[in-house]
PDB file of N, CA and C in Angstrom:
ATOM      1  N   UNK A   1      27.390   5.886  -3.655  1.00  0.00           N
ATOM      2  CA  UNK A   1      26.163   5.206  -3.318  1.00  0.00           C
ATOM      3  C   UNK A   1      25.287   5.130  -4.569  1.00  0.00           C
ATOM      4  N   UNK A   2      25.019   4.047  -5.313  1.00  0.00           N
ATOM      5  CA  UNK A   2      24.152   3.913  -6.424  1.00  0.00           C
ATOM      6  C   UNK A   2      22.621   3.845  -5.555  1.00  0.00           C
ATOM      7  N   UNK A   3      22.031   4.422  -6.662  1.00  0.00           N
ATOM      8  CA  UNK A   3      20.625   4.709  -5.996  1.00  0.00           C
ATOM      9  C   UNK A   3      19.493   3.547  -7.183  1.00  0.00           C
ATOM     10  N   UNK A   4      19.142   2.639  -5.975  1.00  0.00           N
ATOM     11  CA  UNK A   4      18.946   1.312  -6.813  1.00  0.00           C
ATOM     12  C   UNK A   4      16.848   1.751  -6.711  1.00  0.00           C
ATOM     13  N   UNK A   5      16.261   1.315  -7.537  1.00  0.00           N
ATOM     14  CA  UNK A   5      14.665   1.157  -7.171  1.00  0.00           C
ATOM     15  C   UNK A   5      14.093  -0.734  -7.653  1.00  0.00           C
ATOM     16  N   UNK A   6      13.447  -0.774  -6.944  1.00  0.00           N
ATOM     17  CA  UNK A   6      12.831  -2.216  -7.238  1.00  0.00           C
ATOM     18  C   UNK A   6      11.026  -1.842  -6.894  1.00  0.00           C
ATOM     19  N   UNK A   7      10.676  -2.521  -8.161  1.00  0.00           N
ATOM     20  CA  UNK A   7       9.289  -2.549  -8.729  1.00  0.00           C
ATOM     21  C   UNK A   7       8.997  -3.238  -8.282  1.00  0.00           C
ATOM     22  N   UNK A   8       7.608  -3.780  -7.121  1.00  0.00           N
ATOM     23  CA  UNK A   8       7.165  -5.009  -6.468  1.00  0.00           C
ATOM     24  C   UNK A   8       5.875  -5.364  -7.251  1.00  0.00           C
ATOM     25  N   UNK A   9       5.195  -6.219  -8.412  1.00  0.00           N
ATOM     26  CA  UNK A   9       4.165  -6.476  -8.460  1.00  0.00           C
ATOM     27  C   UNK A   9       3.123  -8.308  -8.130  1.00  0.00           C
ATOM     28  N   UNK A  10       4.085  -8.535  -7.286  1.00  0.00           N
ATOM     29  CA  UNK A  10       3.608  -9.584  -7.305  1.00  0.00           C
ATOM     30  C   UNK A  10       3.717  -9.524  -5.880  1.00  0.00           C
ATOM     31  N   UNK A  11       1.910 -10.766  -5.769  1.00  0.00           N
ATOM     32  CA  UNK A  11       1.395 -10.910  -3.885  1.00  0.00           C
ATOM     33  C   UNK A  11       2.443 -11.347  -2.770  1.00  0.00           C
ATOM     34  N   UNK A  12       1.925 -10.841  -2.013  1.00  0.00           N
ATOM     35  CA  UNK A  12       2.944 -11.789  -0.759  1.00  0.00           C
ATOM     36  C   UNK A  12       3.435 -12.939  -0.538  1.00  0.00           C
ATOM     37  N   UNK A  13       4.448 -13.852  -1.126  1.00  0.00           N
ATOM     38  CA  UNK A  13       4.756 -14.505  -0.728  1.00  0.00           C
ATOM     39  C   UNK A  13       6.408 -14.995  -0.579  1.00  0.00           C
ATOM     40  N   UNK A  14       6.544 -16.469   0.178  1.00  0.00           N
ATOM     41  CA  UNK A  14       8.047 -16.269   0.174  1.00  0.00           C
ATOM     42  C   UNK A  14       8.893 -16.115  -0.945  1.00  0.00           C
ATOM     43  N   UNK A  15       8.716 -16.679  -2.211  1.00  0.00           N
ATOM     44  CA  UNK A  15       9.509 -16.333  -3.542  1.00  0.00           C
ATOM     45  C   UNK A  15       9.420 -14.707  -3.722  1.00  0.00           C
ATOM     46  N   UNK A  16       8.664 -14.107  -3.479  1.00  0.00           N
ATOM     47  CA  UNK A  16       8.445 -12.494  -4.186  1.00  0.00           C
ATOM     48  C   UNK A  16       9.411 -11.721  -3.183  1.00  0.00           C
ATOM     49  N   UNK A  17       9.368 -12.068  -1.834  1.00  0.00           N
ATOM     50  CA  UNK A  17      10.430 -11.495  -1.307  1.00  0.00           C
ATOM     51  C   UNK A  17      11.918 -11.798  -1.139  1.00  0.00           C
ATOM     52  N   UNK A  18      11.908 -12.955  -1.733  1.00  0.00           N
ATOM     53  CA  UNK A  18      13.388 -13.671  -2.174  1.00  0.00           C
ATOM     54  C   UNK A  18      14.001 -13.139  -3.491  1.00  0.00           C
ATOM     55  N   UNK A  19      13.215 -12.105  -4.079  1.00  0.00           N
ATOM     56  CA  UNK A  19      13.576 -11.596  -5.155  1.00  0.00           C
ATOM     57  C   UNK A  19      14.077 -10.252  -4.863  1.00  0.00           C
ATOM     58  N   UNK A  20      14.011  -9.912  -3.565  1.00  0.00           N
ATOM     59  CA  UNK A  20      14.506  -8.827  -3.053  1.00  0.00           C
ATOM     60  C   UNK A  20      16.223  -8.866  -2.269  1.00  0.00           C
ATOM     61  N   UNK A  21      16.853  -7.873  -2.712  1.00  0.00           N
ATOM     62  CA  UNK A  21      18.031  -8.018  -1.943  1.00  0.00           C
ATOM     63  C   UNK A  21      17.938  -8.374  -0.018  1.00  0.00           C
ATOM     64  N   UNK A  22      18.786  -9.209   0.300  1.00  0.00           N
ATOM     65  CA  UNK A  22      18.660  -9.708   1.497  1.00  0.00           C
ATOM     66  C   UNK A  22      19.106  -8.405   2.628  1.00  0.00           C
ATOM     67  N   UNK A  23      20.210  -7.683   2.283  1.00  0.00           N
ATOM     68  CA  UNK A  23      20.761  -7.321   3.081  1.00  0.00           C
ATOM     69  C   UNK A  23      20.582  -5.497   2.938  1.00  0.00           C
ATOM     70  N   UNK A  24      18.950  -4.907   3.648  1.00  0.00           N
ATOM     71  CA  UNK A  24      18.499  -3.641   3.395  1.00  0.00           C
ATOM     72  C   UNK A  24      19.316  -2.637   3.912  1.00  0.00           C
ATOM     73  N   UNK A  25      20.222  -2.506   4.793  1.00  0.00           N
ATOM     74  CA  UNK A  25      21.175  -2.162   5.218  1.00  0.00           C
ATOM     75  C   UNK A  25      22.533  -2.072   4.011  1.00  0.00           C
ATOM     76  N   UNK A  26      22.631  -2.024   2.761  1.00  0.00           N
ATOM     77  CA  UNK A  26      23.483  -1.890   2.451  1.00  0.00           C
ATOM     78  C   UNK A  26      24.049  -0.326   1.692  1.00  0.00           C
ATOM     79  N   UNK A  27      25.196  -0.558   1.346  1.00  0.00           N
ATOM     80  CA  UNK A  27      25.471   1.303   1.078  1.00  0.00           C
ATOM     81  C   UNK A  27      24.911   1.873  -0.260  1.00  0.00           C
ATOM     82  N   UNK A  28      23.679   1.049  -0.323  1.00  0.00           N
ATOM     83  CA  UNK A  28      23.157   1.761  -1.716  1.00  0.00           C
ATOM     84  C   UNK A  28      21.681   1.890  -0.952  1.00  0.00           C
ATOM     85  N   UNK A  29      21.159   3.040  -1.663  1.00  0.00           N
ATOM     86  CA  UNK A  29      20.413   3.589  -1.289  1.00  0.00           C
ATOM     87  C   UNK A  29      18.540   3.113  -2.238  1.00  0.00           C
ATOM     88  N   UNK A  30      18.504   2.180  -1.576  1.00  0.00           N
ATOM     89  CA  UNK A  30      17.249   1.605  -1.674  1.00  0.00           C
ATOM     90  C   UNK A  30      15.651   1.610  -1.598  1.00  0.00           C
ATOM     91  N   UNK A  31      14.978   2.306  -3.108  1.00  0.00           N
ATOM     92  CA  UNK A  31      13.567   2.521  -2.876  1.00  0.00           C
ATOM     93  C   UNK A  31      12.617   1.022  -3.333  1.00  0.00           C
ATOM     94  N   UNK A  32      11.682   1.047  -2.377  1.00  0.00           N
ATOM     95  CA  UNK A  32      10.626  -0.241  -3.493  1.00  0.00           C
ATOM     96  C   UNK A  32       9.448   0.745  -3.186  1.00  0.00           C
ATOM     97  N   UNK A  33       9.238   0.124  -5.062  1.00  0.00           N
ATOM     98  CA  UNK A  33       7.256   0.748  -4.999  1.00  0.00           C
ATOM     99  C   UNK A  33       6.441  -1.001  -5.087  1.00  0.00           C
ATOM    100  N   UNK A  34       5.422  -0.355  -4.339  1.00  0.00           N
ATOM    101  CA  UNK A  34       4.908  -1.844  -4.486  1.00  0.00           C
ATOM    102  C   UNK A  34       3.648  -1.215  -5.529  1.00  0.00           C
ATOM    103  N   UNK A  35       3.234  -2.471  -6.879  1.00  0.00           N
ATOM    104  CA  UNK A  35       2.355  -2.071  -7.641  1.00  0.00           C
ATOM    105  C   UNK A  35       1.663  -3.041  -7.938  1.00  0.00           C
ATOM    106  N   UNK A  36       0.486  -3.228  -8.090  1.00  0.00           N
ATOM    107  CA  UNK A  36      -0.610  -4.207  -9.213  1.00  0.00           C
ATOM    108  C   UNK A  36      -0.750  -4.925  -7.252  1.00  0.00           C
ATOM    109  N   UNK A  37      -0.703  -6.450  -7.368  1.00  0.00           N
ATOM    110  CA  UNK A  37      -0.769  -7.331  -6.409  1.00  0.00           C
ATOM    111  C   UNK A  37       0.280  -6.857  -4.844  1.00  0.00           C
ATOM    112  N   UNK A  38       1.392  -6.222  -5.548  1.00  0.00           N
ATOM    113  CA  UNK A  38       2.030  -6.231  -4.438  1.00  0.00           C
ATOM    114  C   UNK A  38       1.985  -5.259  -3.740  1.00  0.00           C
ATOM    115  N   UNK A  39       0.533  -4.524  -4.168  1.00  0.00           N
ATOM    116  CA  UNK A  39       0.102  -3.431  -2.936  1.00  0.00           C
ATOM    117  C   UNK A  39      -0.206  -4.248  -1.914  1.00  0.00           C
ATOM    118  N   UNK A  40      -0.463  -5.673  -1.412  1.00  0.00           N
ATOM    119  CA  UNK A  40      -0.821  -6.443  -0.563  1.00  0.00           C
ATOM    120  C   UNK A  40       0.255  -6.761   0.453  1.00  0.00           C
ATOM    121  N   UNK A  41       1.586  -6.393  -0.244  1.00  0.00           N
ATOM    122  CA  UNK A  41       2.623  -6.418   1.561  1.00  0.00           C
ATOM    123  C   UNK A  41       2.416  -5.516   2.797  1.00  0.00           C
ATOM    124  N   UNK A  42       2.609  -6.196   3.576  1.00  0.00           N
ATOM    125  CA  UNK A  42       2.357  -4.952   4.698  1.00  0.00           C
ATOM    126  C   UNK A  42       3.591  -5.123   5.582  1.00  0.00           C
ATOM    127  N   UNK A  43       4.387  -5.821   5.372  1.00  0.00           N
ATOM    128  CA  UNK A  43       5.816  -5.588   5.607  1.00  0.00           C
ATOM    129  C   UNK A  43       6.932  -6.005   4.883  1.00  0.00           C
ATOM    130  N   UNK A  44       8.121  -4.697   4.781  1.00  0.00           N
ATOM    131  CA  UNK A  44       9.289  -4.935   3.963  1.00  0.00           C
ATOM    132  C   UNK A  44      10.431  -4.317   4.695  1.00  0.00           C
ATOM    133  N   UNK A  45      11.415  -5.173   4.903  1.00  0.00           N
ATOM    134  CA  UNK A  45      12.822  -5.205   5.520  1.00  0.00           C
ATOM    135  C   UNK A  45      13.496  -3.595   4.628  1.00  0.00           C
ATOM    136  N   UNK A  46      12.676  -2.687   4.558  1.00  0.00           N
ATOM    137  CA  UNK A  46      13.444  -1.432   3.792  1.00  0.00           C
ATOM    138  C   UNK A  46      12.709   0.004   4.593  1.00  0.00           C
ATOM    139  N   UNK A  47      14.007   0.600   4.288  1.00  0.00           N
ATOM    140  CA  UNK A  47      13.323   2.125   5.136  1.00  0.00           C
ATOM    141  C   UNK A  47      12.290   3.280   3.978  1.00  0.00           C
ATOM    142  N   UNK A  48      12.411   2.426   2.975  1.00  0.00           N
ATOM    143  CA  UNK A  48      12.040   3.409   1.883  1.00  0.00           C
ATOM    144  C   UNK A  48      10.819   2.461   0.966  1.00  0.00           C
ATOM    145  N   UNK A  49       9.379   2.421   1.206  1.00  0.00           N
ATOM    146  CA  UNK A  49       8.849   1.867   0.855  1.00  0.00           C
ATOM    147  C   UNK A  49       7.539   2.323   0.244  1.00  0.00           C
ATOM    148  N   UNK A  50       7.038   2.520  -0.399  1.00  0.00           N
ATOM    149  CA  UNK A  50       5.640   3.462  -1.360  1.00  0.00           C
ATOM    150  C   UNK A  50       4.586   2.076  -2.244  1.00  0.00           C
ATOM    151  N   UNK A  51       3.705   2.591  -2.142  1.00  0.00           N
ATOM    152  CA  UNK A  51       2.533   1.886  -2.917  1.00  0.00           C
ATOM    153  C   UNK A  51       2.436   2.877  -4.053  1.00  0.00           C
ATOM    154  N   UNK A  52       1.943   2.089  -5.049  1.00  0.00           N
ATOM    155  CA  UNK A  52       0.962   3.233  -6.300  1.00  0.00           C
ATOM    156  C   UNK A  52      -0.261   3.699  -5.595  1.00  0.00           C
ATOM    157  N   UNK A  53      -0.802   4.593  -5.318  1.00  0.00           N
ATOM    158  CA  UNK A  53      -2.448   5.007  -5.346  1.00  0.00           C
ATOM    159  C   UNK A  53      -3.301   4.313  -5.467  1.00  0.00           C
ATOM    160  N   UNK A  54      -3.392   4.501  -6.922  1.00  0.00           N
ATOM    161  CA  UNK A  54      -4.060   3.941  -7.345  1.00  0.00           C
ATOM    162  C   UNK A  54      -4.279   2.147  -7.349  1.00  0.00           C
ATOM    163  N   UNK A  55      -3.505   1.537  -7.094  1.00  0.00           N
ATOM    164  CA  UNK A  55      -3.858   0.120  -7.101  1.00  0.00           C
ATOM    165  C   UNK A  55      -4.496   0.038  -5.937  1.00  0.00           C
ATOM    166  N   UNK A  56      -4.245   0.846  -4.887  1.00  0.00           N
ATOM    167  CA  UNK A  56      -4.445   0.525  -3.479  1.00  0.00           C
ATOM    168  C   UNK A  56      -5.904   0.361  -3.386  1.00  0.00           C
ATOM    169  N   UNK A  57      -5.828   2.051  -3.860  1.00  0.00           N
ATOM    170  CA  UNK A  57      -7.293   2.472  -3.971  1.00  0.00           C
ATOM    171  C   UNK A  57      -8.143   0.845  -5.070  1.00  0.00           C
ATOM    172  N   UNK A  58      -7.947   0.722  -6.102  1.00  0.00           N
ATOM    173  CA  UNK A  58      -8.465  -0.141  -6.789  1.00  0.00           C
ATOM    174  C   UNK A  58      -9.220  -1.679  -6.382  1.00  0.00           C
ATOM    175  N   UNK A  59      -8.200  -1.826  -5.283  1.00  0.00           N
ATOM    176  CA  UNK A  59      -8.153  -3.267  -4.525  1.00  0.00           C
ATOM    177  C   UNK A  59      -8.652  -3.111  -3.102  1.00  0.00           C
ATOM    178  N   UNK A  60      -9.176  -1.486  -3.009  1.00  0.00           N
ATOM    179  CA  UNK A  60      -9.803  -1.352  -1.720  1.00  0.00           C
ATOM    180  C   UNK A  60      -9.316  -1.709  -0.596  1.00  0.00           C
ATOM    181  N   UNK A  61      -7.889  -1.484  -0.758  1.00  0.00           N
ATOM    182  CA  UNK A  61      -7.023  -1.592   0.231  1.00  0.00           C
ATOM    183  C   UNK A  61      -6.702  -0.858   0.878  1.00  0.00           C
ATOM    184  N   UNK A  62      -5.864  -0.834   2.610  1.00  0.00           N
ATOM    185  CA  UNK A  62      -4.939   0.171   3.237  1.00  0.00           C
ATOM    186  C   UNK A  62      -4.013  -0.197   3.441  1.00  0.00           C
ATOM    187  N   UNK A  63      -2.831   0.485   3.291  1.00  0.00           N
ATOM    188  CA  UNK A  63      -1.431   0.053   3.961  1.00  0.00           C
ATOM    189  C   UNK A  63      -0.545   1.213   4.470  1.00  0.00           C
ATOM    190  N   UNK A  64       0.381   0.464   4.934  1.00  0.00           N
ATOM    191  CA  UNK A  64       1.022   0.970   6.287  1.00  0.00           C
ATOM    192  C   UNK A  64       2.059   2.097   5.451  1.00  0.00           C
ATOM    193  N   UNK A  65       2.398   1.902   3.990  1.00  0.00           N
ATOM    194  CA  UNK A  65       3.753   2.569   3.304  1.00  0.00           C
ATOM    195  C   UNK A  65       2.831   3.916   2.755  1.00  0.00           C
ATOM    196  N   UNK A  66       3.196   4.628   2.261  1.00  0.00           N
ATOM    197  CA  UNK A  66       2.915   6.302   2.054  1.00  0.00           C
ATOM    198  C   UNK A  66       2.688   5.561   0.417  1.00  0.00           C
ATOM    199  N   UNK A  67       1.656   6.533  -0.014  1.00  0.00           N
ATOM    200  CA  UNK A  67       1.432   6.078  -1.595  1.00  0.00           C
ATOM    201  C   UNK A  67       2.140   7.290  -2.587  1.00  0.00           C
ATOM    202  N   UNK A  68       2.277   6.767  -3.725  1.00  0.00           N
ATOM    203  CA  UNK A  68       2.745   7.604  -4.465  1.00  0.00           C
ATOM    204  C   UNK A  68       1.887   7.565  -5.803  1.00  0.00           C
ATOM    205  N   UNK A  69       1.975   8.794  -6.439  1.00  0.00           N
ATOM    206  CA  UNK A  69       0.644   8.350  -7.859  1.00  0.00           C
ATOM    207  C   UNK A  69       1.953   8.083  -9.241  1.00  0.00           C
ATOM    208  N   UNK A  70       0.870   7.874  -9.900  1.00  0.00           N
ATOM    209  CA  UNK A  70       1.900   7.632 -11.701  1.00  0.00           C
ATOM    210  C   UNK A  70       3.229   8.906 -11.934  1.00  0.00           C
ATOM    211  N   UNK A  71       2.817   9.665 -11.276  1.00  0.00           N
ATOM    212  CA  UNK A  71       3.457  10.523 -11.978  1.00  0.00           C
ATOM    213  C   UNK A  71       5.212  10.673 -11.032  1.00  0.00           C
ATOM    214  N   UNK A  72       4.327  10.112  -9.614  1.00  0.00           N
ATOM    215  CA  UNK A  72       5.737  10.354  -8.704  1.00  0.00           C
ATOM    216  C   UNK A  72       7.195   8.830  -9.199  1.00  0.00           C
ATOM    217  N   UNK A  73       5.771   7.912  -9.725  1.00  0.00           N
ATOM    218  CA  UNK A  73       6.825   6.483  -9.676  1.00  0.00           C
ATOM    219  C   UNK A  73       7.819   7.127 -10.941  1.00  0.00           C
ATOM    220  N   UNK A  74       7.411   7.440 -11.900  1.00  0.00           N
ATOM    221  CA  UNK A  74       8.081   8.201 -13.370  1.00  0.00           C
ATOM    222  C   UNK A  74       9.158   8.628 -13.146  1.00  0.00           C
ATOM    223  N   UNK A  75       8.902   9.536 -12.221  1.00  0.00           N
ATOM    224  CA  UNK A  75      10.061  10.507 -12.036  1.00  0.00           C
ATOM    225  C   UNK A  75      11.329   9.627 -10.772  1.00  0.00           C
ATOM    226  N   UNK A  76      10.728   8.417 -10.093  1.00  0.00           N
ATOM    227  CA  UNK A  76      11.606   7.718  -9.430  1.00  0.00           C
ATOM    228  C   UNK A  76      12.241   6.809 -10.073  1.00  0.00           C
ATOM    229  N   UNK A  77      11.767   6.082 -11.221  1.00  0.00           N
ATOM    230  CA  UNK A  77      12.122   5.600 -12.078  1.00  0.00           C
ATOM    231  C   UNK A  77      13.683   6.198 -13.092  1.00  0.00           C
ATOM    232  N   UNK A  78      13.488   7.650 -13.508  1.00  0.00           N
ATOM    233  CA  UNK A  78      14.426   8.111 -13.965  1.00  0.00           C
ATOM    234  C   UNK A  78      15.253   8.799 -13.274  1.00  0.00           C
ATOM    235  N   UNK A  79      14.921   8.773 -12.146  1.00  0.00           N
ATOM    236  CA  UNK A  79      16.007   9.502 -10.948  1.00  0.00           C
ATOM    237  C   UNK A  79      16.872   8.000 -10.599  1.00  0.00           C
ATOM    238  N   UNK A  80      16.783   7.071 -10.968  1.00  0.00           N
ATOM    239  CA  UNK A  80      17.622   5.960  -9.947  1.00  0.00           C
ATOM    240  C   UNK A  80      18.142   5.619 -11.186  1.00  0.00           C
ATOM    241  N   UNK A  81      19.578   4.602 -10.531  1.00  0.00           N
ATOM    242  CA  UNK A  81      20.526   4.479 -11.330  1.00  0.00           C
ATOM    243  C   UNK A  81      20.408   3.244 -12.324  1.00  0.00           C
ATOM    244  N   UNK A  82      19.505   2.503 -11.049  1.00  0.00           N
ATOM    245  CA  UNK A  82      18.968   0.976 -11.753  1.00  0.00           C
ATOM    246  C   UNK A  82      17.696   0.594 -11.284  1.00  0.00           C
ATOM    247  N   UNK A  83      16.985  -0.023 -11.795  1.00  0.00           N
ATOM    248  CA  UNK A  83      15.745  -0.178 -11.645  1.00  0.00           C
ATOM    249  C   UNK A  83      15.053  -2.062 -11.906  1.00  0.00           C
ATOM    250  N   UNK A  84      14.835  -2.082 -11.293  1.00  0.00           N
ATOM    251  CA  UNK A  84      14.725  -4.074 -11.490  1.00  0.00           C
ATOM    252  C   UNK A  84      13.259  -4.366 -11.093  1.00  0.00           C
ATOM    253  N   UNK A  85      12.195  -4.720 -11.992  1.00  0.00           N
ATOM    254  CA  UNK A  85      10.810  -5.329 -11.486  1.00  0.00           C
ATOM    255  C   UNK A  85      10.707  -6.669 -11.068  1.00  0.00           C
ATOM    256  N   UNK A  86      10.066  -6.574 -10.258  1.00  0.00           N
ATOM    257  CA  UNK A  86       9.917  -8.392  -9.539  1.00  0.00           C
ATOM    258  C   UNK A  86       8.572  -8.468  -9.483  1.00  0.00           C
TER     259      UNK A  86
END
């Protein structure tokens, strides 16, 4: 099981989530952080989903995914096998 992460910074729309693998169900084990703009999803086809903190906080936002700060994305970043920003 490759342990894949995808960087979300861009707003909600249909291209930003077309940049996401279709099929969340697959045998790799799939995190997204959403950061900058794309703290603004409030739904994603994945069981594993985190905001930065801080943007949230920044944009005076709430959302539904568990936040994570700078220091947790770092360490998710070098824990996964591949890493792809959208």
């Amino acid at each position: 099981m490759k342990k894949i992460l995808y960087i979300v910074s861009r707003a909600p729309s249909e291209e930003s989530v077309s940049l996401l693998p279709a099929d969340s169900g697959s045998k790799n084990d799939i995190s997204v952080v959403l950061v900058q703009d794309g703290v603004r999803h409030q739904r994603l086809p994945f069981p594993c989903v985190f905001t930065l903190s801080d943007d949230v906080l920044s944009r005076k936002l709430s959302s539904p995914f568990p936040s994570v700060s700078y220091q947790d994305l770092l360490r998710m970043i070098f824990e996964a096998e591949t890493v792809a920003v959208v």
